[in-house]
N, C-alpha and C. Protein backbone atom coordinates (compact mmCIF):
# COMPACT_ATOMS: atom_id res chain seq x y z
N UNK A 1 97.75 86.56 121.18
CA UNK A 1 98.64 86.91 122.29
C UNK A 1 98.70 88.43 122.39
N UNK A 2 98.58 88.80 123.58
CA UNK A 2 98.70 90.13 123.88
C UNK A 2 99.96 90.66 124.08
N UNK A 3 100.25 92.14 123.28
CA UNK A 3 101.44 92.50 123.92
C UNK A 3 101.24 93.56 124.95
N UNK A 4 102.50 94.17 125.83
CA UNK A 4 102.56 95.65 126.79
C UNK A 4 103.59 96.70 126.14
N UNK A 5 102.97 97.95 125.98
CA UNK A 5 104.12 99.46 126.20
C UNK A 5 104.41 99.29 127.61
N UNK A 6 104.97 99.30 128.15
CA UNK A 6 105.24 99.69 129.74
C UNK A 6 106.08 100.84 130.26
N UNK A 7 106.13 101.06 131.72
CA UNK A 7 107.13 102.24 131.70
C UNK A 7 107.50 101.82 133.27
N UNK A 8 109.06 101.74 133.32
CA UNK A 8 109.90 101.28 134.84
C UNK A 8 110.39 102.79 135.06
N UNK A 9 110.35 103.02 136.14
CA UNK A 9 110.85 103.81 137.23
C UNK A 9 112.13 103.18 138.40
N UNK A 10 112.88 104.14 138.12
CA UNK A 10 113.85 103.72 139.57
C UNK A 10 113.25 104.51 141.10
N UNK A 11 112.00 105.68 140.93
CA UNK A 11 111.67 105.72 142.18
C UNK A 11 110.76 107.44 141.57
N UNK A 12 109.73 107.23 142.42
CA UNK A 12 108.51 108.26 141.95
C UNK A 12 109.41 109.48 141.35
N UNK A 13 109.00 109.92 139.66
CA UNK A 13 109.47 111.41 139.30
C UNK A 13 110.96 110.67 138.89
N UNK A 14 111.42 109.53 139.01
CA UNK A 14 112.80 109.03 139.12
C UNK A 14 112.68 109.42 137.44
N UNK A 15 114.42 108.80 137.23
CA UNK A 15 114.63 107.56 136.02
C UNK A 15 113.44 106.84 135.12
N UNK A 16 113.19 107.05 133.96
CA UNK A 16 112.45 106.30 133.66
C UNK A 16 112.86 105.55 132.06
N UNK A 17 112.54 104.16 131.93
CA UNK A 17 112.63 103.59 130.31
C UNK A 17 111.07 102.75 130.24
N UNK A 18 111.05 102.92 128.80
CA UNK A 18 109.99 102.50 128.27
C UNK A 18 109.82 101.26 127.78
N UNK A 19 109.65 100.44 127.55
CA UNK A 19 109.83 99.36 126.61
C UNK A 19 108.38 98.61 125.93
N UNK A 20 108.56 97.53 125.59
CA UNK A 20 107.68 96.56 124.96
C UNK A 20 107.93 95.34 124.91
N UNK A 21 106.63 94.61 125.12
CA UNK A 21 107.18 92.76 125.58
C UNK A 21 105.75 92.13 125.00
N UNK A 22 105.93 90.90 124.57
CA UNK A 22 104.98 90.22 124.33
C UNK A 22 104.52 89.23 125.94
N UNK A 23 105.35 89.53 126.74
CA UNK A 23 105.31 88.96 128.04
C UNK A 23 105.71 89.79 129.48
N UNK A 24 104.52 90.42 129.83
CA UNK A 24 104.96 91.57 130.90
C UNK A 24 105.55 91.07 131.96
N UNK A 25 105.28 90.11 132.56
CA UNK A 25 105.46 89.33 133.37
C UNK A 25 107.02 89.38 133.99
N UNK A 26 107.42 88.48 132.71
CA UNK A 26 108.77 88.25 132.30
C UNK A 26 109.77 89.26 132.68
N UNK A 27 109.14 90.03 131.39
CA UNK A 27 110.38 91.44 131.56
C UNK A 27 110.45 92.60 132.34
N UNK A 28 109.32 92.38 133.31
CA UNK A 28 109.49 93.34 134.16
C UNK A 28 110.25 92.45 135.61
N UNK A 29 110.25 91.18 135.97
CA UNK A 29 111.06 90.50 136.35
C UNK A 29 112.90 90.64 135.99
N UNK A 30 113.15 90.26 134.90
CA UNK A 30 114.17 90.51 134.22
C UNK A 30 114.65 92.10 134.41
N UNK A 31 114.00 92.90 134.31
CA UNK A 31 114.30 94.12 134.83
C UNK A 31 114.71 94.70 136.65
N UNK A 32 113.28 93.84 137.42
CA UNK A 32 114.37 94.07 138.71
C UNK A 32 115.23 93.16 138.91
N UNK A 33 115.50 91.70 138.35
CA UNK A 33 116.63 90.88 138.87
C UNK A 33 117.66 91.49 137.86
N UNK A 34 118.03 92.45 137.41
CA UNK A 34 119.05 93.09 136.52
C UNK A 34 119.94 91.74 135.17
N UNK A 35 118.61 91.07 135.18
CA UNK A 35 119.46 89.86 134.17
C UNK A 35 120.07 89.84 132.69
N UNK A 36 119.48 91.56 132.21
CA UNK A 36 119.55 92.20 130.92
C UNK A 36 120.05 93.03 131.39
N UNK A 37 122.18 93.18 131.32
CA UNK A 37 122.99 94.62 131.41
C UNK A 37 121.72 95.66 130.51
N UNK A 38 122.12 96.72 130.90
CA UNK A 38 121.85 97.55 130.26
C UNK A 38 121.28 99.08 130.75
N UNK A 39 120.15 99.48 130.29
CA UNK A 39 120.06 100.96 130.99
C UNK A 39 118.79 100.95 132.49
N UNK A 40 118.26 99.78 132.47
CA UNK A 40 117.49 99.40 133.93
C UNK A 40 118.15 99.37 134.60
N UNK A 41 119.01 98.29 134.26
CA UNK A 41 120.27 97.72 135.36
C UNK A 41 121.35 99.27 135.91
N UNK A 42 121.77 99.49 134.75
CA UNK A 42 122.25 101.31 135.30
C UNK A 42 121.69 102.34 136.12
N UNK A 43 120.37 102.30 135.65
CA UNK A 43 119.76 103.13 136.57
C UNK A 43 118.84 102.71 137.12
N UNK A 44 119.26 101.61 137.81
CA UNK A 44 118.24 101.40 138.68
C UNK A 44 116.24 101.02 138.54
N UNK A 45 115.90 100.97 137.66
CA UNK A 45 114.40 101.23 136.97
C UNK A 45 113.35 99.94 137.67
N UNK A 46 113.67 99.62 138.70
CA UNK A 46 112.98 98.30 139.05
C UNK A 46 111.48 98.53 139.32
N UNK A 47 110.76 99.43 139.08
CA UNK A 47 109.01 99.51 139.30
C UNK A 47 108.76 99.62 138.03
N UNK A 48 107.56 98.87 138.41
CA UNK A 48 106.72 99.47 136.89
C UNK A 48 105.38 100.02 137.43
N UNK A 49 105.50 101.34 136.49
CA UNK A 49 104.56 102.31 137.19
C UNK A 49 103.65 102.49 135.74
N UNK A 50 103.70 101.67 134.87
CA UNK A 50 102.21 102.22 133.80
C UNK A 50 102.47 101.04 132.96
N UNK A 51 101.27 100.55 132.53
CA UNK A 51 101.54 99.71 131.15
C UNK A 51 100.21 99.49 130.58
N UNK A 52 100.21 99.17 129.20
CA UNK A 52 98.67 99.44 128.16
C UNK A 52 99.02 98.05 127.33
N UNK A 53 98.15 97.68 127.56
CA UNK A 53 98.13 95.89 126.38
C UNK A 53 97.14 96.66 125.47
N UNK A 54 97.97 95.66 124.22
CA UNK A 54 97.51 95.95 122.63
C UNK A 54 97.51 94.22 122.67
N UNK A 55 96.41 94.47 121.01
CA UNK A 55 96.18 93.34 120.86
C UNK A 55 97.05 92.68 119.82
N UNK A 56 97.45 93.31 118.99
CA UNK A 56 98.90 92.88 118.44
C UNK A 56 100.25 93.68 118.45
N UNK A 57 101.05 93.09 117.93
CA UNK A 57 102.50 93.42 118.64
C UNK A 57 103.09 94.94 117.91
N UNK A 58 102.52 95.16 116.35
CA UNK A 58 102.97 96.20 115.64
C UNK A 58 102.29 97.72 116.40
N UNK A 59 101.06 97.46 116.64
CA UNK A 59 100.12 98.24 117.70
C UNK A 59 101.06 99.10 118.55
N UNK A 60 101.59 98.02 119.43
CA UNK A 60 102.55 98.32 120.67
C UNK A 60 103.43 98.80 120.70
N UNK A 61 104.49 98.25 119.55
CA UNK A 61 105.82 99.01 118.81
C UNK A 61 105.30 100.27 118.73
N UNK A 62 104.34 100.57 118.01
CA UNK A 62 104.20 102.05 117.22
C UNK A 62 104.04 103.06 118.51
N UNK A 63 102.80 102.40 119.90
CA UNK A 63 102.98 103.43 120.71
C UNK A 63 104.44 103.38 121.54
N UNK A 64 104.57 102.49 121.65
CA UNK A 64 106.32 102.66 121.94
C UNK A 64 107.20 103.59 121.66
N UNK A 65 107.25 103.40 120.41
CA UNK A 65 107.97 105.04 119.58
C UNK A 65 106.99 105.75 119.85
N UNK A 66 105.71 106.24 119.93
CA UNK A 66 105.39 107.64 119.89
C UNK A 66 105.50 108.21 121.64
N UNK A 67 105.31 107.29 122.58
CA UNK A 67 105.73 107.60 123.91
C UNK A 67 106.83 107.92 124.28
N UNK A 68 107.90 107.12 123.53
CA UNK A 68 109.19 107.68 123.55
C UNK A 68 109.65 109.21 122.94
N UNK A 69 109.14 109.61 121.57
CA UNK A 69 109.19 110.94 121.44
C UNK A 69 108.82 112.16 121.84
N UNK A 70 107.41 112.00 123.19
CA UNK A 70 106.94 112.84 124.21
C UNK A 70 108.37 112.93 125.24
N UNK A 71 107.47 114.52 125.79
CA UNK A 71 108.81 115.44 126.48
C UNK A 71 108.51 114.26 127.95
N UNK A 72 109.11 114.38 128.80
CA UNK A 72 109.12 114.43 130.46
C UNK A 72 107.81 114.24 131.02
N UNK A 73 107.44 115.29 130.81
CA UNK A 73 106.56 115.86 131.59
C UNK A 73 104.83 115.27 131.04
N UNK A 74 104.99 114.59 129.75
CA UNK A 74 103.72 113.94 129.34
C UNK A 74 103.73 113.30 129.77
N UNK A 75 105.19 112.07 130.03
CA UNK A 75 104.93 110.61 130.83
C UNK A 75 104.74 110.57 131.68
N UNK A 76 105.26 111.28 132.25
CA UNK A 76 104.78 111.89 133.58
C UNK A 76 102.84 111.91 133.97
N UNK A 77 102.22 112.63 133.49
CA UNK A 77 100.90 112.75 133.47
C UNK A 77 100.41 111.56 132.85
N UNK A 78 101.12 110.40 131.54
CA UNK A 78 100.58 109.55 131.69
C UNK A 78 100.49 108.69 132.32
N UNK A 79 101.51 108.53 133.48
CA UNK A 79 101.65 107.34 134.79
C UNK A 79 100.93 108.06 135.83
N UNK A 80 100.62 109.53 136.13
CA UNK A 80 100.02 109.97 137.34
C UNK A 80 98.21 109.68 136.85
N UNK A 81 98.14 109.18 135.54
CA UNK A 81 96.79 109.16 135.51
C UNK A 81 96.47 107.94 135.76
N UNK A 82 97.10 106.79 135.30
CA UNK A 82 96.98 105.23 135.88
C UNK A 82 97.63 105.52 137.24
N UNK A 83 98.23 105.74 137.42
CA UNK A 83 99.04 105.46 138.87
C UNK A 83 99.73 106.33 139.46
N UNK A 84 98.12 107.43 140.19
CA UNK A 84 98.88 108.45 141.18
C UNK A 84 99.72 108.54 142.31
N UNK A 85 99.97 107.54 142.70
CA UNK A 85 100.81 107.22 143.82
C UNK A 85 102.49 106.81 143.47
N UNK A 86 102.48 106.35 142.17
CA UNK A 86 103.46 105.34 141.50
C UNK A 86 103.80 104.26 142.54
N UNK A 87 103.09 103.69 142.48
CA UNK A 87 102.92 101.90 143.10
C UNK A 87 103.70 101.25 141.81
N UNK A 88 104.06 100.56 142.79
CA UNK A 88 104.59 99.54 141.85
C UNK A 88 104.09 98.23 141.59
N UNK A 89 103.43 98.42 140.15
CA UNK A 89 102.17 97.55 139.59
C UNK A 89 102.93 95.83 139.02
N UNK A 90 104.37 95.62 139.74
CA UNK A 90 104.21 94.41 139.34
C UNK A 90 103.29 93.10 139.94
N UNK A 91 103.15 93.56 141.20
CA UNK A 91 102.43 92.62 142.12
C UNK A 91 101.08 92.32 142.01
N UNK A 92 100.67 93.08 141.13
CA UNK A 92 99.16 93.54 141.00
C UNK A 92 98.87 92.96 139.52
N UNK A 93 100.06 92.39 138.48
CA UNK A 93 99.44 92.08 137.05
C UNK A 93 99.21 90.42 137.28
N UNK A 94 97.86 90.05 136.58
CA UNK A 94 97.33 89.40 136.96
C UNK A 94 96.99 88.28 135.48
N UNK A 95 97.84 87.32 135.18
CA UNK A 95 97.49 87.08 133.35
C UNK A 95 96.56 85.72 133.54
């Protein structure tokens, strides 16, 4: 089973959180229907503008934390390099 790092946006350059799922699908669903209070639902984060499948789950965790400890401005360049426009790639994942 594959897992995702992903990264939601509330709107290009917006808000952004990072997370990890063994089911992208899911939780990026769960994220725009706001069904998990929390910091999506606060700010708004309903696109997903980048995500990288690993082939196991510890993989994913680890870039998780190391994406999370980059400034702004890296995540930034890493979503403008998958996704210069910031489209919002839920419509488009395909399992």
């Amino acid at each position: 089973m594959s897992s995702c790092v992903y990264i939601m946006a509330s709107k290009p350059n917006g808000t952004l959180y990072t997370g990890v799922t063994n089911d992208l699908a899911r939780r990026v669903y769960e994220h725009r229907t706001g069904q998990t209070p929390g910091f999506t639902t606060r700010y708004a984060c309903k696109l997903l503008v980048w995500y990288e499948r690993h082939d196991r789950i510890e993989r994913a965790i680890q870039r998780e934390k190391t994406i999370k400890h980059y400034v702004r401005k890296w995540k930034i360049n890493l979503i403008e390099e998958m996704n210069p426009e910031w489209n919002d790639l839920y419509e488009t994942l395909n399992y």
